[in-house]
C-alpha atoms as a PDB file:
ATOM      1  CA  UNK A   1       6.927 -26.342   7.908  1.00  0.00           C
ATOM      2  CA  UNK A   2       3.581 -24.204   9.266  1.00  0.00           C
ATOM      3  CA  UNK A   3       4.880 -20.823   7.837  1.00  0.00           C
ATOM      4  CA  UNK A   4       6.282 -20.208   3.760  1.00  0.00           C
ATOM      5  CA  UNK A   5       7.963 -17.034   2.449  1.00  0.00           C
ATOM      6  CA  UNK A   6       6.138 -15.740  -0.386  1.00  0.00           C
ATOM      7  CA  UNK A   7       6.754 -12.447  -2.774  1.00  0.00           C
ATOM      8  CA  UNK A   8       3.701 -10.493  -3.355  1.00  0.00           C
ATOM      9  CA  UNK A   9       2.809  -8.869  -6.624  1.00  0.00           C
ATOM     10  CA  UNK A  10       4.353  -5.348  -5.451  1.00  0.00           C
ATOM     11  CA  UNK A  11       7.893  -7.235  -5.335  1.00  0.00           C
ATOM     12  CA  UNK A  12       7.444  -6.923  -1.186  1.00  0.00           C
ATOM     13  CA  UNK A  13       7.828 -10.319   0.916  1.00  0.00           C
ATOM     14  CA  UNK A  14       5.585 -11.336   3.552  1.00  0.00           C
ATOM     15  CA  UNK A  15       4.544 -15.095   5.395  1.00  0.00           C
ATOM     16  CA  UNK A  16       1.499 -17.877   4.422  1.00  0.00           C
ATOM     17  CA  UNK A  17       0.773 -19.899   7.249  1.00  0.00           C
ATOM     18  CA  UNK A  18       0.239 -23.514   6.110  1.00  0.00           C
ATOM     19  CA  UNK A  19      -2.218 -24.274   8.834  1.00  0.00           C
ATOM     20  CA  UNK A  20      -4.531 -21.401   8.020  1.00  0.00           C
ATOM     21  CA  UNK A  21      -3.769 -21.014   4.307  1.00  0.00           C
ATOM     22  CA  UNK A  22      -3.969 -17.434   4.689  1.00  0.00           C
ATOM     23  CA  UNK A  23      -0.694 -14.860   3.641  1.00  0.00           C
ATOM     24  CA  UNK A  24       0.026 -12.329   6.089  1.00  0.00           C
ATOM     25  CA  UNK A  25      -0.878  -8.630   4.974  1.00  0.00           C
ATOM     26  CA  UNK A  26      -1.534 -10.035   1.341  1.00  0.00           C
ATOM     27  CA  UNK A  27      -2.780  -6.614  -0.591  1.00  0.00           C
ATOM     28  CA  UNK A  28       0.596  -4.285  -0.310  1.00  0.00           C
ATOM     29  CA  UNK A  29       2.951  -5.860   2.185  1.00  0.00           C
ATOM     30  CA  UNK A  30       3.737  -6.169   6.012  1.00  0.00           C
ATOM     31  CA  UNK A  31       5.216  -2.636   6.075  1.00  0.00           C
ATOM     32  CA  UNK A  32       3.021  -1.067   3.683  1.00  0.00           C
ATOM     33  CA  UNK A  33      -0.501  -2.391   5.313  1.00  0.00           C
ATOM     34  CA  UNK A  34       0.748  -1.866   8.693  1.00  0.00           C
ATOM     35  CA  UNK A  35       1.515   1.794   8.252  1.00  0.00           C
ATOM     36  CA  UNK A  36      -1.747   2.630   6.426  1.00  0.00           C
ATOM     37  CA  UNK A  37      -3.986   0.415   8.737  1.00  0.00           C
ATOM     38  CA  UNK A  38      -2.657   1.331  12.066  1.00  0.00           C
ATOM     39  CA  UNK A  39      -0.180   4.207  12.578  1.00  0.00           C
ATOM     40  CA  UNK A  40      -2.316   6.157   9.974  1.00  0.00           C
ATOM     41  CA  UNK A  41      -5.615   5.437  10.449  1.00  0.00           C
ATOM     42  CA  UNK A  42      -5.682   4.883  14.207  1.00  0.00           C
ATOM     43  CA  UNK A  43      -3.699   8.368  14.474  1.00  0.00           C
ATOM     44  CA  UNK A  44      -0.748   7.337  16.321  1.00  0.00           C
ATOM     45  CA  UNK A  45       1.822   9.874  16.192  1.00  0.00           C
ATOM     46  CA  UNK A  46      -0.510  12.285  16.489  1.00  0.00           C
ATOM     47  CA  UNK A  47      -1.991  10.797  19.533  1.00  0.00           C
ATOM     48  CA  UNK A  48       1.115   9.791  21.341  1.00  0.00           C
ATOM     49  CA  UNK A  49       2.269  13.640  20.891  1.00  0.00           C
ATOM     50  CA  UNK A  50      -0.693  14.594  22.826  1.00  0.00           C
ATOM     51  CA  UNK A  51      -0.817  11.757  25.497  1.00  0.00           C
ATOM     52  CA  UNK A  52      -0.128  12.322  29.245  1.00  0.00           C
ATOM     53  CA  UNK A  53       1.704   9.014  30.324  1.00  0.00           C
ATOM     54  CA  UNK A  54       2.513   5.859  28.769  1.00  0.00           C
ATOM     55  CA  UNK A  55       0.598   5.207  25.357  1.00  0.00           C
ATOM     56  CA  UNK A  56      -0.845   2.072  25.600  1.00  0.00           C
ATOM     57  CA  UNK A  57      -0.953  -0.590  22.504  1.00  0.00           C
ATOM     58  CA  UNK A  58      -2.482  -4.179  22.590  1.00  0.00           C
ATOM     59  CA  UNK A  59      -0.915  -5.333  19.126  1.00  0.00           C
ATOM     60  CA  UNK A  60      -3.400  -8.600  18.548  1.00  0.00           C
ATOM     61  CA  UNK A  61      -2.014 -10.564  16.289  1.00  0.00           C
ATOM     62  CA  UNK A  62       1.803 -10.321  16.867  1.00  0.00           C
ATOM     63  CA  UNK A  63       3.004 -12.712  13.962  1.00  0.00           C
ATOM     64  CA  UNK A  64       5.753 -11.450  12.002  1.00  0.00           C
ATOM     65  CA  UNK A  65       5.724  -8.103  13.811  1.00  0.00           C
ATOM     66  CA  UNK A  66       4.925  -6.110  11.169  1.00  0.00           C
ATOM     67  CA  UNK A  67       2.733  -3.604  13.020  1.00  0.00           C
ATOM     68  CA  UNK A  68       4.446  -3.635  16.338  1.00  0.00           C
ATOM     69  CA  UNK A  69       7.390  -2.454  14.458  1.00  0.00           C
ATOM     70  CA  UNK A  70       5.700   0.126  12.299  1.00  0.00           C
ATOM     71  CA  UNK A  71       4.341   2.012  15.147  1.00  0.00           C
ATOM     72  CA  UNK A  72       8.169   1.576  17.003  1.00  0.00           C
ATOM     73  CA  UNK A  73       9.185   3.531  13.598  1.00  0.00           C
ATOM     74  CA  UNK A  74       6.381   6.005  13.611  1.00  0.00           C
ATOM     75  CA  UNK A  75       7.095   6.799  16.971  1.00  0.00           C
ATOM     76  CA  UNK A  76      10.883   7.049  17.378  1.00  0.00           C
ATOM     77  CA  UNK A  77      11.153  10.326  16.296  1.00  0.00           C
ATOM     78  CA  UNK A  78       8.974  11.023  19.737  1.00  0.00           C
ATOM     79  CA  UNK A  79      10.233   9.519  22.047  1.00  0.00           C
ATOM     80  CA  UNK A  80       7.255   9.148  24.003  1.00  0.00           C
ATOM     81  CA  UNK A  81       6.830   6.716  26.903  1.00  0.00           C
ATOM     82  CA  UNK A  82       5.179   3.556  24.969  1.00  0.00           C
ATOM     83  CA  UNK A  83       3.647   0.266  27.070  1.00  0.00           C
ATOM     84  CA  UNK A  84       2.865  -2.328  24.045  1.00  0.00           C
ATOM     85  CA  UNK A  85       1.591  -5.458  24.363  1.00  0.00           C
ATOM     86  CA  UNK A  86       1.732  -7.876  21.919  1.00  0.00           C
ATOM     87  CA  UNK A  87      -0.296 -10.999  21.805  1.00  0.00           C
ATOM     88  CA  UNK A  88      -0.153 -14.521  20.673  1.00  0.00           C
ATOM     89  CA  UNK A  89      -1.012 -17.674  20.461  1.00  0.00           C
ATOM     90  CA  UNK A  90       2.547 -18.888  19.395  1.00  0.00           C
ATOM     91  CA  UNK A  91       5.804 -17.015  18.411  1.00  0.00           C
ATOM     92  CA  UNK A  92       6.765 -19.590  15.431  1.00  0.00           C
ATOM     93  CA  UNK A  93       6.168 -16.722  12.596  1.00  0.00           C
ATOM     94  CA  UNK A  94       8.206 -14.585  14.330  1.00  0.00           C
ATOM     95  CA  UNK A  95      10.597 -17.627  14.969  1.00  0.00           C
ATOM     96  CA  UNK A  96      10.583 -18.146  11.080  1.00  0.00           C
ATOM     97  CA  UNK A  97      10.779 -14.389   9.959  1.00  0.00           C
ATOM     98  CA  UNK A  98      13.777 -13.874  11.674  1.00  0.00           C
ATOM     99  CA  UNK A  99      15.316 -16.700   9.529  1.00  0.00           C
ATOM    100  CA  UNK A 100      14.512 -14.734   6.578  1.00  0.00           C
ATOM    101  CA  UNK A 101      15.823 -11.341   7.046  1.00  0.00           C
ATOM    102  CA  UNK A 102      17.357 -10.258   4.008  1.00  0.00           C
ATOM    103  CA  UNK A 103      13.709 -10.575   2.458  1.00  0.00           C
ATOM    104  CA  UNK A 104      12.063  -9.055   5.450  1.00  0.00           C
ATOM    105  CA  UNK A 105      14.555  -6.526   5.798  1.00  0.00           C
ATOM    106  CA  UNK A 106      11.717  -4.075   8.045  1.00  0.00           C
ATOM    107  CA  UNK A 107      12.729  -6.266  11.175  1.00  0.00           C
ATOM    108  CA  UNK A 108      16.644  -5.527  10.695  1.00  0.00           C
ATOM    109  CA  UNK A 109      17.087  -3.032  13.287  1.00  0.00           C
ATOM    110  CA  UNK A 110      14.871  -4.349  15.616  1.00  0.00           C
ATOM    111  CA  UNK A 111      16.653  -7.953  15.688  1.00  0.00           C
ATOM    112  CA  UNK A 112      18.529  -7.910  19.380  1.00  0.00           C
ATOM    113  CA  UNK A 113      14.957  -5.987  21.402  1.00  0.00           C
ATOM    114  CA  UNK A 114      12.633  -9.382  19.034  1.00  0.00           C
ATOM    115  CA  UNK A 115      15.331 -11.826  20.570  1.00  0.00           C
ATOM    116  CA  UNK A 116      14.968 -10.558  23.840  1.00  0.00           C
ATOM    117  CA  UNK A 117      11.202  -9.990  23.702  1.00  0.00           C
ATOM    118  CA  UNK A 118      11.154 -13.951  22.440  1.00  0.00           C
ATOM    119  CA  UNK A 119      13.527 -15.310  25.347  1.00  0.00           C
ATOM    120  CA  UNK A 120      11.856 -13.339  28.480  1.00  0.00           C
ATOM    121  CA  UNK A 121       8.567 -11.968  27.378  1.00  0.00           C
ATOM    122  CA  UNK A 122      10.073  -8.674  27.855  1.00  0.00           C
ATOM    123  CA  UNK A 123      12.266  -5.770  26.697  1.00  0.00           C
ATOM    124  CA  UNK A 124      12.953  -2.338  27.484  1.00  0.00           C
ATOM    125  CA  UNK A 125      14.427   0.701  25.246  1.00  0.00           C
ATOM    126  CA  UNK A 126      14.082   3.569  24.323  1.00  0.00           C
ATOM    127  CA  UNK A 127      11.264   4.401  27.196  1.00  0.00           C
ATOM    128  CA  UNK A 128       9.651   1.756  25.316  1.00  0.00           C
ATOM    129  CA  UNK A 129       8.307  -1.376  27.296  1.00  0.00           C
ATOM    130  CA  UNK A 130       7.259  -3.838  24.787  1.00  0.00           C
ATOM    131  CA  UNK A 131       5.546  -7.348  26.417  1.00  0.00           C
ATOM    132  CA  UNK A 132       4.735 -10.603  24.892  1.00  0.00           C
ATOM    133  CA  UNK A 133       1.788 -12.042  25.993  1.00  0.00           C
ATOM    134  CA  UNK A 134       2.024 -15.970  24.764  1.00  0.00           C
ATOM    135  CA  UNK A 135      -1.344 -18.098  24.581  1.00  0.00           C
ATOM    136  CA  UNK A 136      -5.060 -17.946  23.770  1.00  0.00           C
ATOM    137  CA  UNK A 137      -6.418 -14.109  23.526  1.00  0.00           C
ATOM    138  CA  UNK A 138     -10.061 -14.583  24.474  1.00  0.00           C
ATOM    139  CA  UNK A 139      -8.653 -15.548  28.402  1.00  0.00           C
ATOM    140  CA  UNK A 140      -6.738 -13.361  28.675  1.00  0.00           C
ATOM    141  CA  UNK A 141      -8.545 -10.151  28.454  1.00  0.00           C
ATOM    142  CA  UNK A 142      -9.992  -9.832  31.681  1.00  0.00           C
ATOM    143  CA  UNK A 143      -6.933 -10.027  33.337  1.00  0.00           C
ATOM    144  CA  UNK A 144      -4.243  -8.298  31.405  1.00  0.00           C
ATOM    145  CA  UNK A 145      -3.222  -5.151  32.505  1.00  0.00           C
ATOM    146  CA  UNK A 146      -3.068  -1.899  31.214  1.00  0.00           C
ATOM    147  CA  UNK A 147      -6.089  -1.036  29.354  1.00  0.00           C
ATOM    148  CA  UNK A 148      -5.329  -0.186  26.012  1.00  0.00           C
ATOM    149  CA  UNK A 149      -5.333   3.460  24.186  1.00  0.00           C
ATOM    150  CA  UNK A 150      -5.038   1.627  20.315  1.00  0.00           C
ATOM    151  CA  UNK A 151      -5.837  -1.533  19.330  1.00  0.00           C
ATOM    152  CA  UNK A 152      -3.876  -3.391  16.361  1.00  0.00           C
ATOM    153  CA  UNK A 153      -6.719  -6.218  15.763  1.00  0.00           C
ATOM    154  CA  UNK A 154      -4.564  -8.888  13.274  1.00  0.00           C
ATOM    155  CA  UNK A 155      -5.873 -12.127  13.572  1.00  0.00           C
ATOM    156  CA  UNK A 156      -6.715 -14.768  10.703  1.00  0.00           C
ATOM    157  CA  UNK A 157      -9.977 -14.647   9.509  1.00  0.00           C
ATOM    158  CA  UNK A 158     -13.337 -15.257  10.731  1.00  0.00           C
ATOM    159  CA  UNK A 159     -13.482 -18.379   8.599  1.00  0.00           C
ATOM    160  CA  UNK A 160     -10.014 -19.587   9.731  1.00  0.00           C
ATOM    161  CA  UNK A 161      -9.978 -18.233  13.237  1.00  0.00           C
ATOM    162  CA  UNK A 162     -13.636 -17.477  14.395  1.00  0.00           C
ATOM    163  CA  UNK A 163     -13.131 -17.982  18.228  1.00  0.00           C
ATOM    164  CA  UNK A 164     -10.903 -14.654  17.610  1.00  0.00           C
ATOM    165  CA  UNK A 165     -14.340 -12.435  15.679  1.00  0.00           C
ATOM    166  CA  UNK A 166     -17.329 -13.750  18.290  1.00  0.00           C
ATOM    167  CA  UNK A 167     -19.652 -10.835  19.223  1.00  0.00           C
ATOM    168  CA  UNK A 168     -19.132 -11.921  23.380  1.00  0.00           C
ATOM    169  CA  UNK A 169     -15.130 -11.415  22.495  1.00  0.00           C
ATOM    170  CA  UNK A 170     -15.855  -7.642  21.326  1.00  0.00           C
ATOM    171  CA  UNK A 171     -18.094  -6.828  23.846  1.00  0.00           C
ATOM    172  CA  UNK A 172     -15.120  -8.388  26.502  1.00  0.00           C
ATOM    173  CA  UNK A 173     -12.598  -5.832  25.053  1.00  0.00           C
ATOM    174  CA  UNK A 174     -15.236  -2.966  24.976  1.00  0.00           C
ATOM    175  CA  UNK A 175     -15.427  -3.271  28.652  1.00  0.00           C
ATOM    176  CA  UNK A 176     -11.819  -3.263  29.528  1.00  0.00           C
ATOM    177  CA  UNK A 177     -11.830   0.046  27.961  1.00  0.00           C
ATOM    178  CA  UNK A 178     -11.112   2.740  30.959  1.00  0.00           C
ATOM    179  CA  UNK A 179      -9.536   5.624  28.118  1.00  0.00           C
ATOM    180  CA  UNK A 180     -10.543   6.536  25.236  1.00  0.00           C
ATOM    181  CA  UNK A 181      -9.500   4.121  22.413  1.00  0.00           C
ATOM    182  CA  UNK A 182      -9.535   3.080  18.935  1.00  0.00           C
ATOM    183  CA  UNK A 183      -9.659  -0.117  16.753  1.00  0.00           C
ATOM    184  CA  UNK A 184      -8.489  -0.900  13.036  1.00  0.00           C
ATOM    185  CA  UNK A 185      -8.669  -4.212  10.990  1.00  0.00           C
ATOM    186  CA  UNK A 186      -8.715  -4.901   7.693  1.00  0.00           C
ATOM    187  CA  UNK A 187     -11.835  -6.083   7.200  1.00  0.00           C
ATOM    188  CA  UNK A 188     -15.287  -4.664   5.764  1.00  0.00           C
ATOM    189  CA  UNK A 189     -17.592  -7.132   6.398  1.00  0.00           C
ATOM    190  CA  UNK A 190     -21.154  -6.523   7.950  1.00  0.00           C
ATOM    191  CA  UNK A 191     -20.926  -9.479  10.530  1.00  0.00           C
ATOM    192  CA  UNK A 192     -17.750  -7.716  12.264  1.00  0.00           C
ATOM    193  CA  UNK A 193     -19.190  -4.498  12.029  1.00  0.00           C
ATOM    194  CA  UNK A 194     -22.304  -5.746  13.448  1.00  0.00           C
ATOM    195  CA  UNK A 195     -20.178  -7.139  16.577  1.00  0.00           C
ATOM    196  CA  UNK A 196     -18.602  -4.077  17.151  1.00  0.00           C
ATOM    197  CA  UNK A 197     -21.357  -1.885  17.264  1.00  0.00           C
ATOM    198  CA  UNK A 198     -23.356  -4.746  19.361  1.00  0.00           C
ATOM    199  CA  UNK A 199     -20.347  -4.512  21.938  1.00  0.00           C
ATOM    200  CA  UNK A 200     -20.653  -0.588  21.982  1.00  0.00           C
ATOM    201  CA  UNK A 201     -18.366   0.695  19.783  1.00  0.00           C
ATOM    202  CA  UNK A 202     -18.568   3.572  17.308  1.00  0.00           C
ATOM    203  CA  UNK A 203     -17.367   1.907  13.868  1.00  0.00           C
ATOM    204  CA  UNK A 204     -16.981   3.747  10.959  1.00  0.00           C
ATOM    205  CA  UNK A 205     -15.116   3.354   7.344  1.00  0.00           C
ATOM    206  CA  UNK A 206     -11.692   2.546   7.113  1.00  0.00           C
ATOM    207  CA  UNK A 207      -8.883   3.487   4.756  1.00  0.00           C
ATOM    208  CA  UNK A 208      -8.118   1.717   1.480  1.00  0.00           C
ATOM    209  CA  UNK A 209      -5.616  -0.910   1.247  1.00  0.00           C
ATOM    210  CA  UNK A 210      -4.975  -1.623  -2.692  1.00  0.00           C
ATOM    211  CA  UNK A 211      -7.870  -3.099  -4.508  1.00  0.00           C
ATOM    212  CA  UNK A 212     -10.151  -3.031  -1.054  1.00  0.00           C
ATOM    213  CA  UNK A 213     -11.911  -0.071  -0.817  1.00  0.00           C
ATOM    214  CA  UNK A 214     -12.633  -0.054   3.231  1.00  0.00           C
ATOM    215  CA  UNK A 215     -11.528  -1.571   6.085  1.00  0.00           C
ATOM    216  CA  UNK A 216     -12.539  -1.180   9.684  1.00  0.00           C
ATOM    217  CA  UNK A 217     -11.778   1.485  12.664  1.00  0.00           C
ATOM    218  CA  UNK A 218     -13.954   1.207  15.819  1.00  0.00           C
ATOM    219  CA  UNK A 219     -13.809   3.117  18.971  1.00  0.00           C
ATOM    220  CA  UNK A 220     -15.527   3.846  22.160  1.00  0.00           C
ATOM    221  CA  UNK A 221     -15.860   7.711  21.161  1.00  0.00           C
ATOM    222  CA  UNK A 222     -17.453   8.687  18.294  1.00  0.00           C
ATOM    223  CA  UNK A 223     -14.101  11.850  17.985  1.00  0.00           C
ATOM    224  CA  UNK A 224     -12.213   8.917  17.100  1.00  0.00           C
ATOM    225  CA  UNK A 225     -13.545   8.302  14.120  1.00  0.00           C
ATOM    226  CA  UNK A 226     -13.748  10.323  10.484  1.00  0.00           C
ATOM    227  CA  UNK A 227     -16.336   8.465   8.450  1.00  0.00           C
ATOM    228  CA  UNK A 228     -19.156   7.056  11.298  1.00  0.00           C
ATOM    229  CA  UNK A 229     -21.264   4.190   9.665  1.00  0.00           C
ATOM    230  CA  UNK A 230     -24.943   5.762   8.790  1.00  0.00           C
ATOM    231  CA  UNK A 231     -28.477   4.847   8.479  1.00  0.00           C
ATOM    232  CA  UNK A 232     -27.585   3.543   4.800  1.00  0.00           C
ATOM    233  CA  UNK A 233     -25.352   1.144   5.900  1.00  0.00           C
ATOM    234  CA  UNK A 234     -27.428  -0.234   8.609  1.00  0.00           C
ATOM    235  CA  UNK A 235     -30.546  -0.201   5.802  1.00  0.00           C
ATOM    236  CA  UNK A 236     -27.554  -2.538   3.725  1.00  0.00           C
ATOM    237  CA  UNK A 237     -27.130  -4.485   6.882  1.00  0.00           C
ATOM    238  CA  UNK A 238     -30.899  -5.151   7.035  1.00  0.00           C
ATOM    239  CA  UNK A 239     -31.007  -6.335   3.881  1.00  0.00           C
ATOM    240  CA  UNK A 240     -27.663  -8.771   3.739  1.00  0.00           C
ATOM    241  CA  UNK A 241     -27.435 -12.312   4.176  1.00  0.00           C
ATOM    242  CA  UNK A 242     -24.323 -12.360   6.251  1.00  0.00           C
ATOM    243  CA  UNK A 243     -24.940  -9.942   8.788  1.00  0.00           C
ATOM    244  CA  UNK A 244     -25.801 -12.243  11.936  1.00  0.00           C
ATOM    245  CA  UNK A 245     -22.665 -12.242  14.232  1.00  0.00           C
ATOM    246  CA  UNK A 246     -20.718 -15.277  15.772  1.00  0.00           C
ATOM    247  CA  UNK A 247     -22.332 -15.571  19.030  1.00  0.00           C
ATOM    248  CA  UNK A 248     -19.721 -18.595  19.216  1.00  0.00           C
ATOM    249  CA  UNK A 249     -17.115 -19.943  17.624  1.00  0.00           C
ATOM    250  CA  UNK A 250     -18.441 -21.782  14.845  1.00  0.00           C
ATOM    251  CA  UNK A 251     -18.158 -19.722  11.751  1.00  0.00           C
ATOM    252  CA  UNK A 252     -21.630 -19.234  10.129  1.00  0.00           C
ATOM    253  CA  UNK A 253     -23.554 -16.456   7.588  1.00  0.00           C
ATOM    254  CA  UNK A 254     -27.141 -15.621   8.276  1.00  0.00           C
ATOM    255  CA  UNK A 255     -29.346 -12.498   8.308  1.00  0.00           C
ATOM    256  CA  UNK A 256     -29.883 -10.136  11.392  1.00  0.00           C
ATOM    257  CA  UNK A 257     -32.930 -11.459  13.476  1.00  0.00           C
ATOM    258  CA  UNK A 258     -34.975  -8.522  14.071  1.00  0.00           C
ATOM    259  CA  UNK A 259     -33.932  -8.537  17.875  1.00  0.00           C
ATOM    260  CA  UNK A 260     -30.238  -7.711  16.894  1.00  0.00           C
ATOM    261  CA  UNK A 261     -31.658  -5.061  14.419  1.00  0.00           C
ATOM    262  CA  UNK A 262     -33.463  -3.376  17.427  1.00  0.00           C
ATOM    263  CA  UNK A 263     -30.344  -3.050  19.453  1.00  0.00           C
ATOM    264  CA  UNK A 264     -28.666  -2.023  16.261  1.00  0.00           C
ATOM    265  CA  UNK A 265     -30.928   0.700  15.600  1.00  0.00           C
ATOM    266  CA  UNK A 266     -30.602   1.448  19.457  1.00  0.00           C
ATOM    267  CA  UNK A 267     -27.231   2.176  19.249  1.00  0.00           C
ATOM    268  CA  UNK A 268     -25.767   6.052  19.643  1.00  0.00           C
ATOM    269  CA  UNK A 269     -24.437   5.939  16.346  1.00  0.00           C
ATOM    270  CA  UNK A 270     -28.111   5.844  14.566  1.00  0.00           C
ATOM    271  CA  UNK A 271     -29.958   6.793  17.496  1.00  0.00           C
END
């Protein structure tokens, strides 16, 4: 079996891959995280009342649907016209959630639009268009279409997944960007912040999740974000010894070479 139900210290359910030895949204639980980490902090009813058109979502990281589905209940109230695209490299967590309602009761009212979206790649409600977009992420951002206005950026981590946290990834999404757009993880660490700002981002500090005191939001406009990284953080950045981003996909931890601190310094954000 890749995927295990496990209960979380808050009494909340959520999934442990096997392969990856990692538990899905592991500090306060799927519905929890997903609402503080993306509708929240990337500003999403807020920014769908004030959008001209379809809002546009890449959820990256569909798994267990967690976020997709907290931004479908942030939303509803609405109505707005919503394009979301989720991505994947498989659909087996979402396979094996659905075998486990009761516990993951969030994905209850959502369980005939996941069937659909899992047998054509596609459903429609609600002015909603939700797509599934099945295989490896990194090929398939120069081709997917529309350009996103949020990004929900979910993948394992950089130690169990670091084809999906290389610096030439970021920089790929950066330039699909034709609208202004913003980015939230739940990570803190200096190597993805690094890789964001290399790409061109504006990256600032996130909000809490439980015992982590930051996590991540990006964007390619600095109105985007509340708390912009400063000249401190960069002077921390300097100083760390896992700062140097993934050019590739090998997972590593090294200083910045004083080339990538010169483009760092470079950027708009300490310029």
């Amino acid at each position: 079996m890749s995927y295990q139900l496990v209960r979380l210290r808050n009494g909340t359910f959520s999934l442990r891959s096997v392969e990856h030895d990692e538990i899905m949204h592991p500090a306060i639980g799927p519905v929890a995280e997903a609402e503080v980490l993306y509708v929240q902090q990337l500003r999403i009813g807020e920014r769908v009342e004030k959008h001209n058109g379809p809002f546009v979502i890449w959820d990256v990281g569909l798994g267990a649907a967690a976020n997709a589905i907290a931004v479908l209940r942030a939303i509803a109230p609405l109505k707005p016209r919503l394009t979301l695209l989720s991505f994947d490299s498989t659909i087996e967590p979402l396979r094996f959630a659905l075998q486990h309602v009761e516990k993951l009761s969030y994905l209850k009212p959502y369980l005939t639009h996941l069937e659909s979206l899992m047998t054509h790649g596609e459903v429609t409600f609600d002015r909603v268009n939700w797509q599934l977009h099945l295989g490896n992420f990194p090929d398939q951002i120069t081709t997917v279409r529309p350009a996103p206005d949020a990004i929900l950026f979910d993948p394992f981590s950089p130690a169990k997944n670091p084809e999906m946290w290389t610096a030439p990834l970021f920089e790929r999404m950066f330039q699909r960007l034709d609208r202004p757009c913003a980015l939230a993880n739940f990570s803190r660490s200096t190597i993805f912040r690094v890789s964001l700002l290399l790409a061109g981002f504006y990256v600032g500090r996130g909000k809490p999740i439980a015992l982590k005191e930051e996590t991540t939001i990006a964007a390619n406009t600095p109105s985007l974000i509340t708390n912009p990284l400063d000249s401190r953080w960069l002077d921390r950045a300097q100083r760390s010894h896992s700062a140097k981003p993934l050019w590739t996909a090998v997972y590593s931890k090294a200083p910045l070479t004083a080339a990538t601190l010169a483009r760092l310094r470079a950027h708009p954000q300490f310029s």
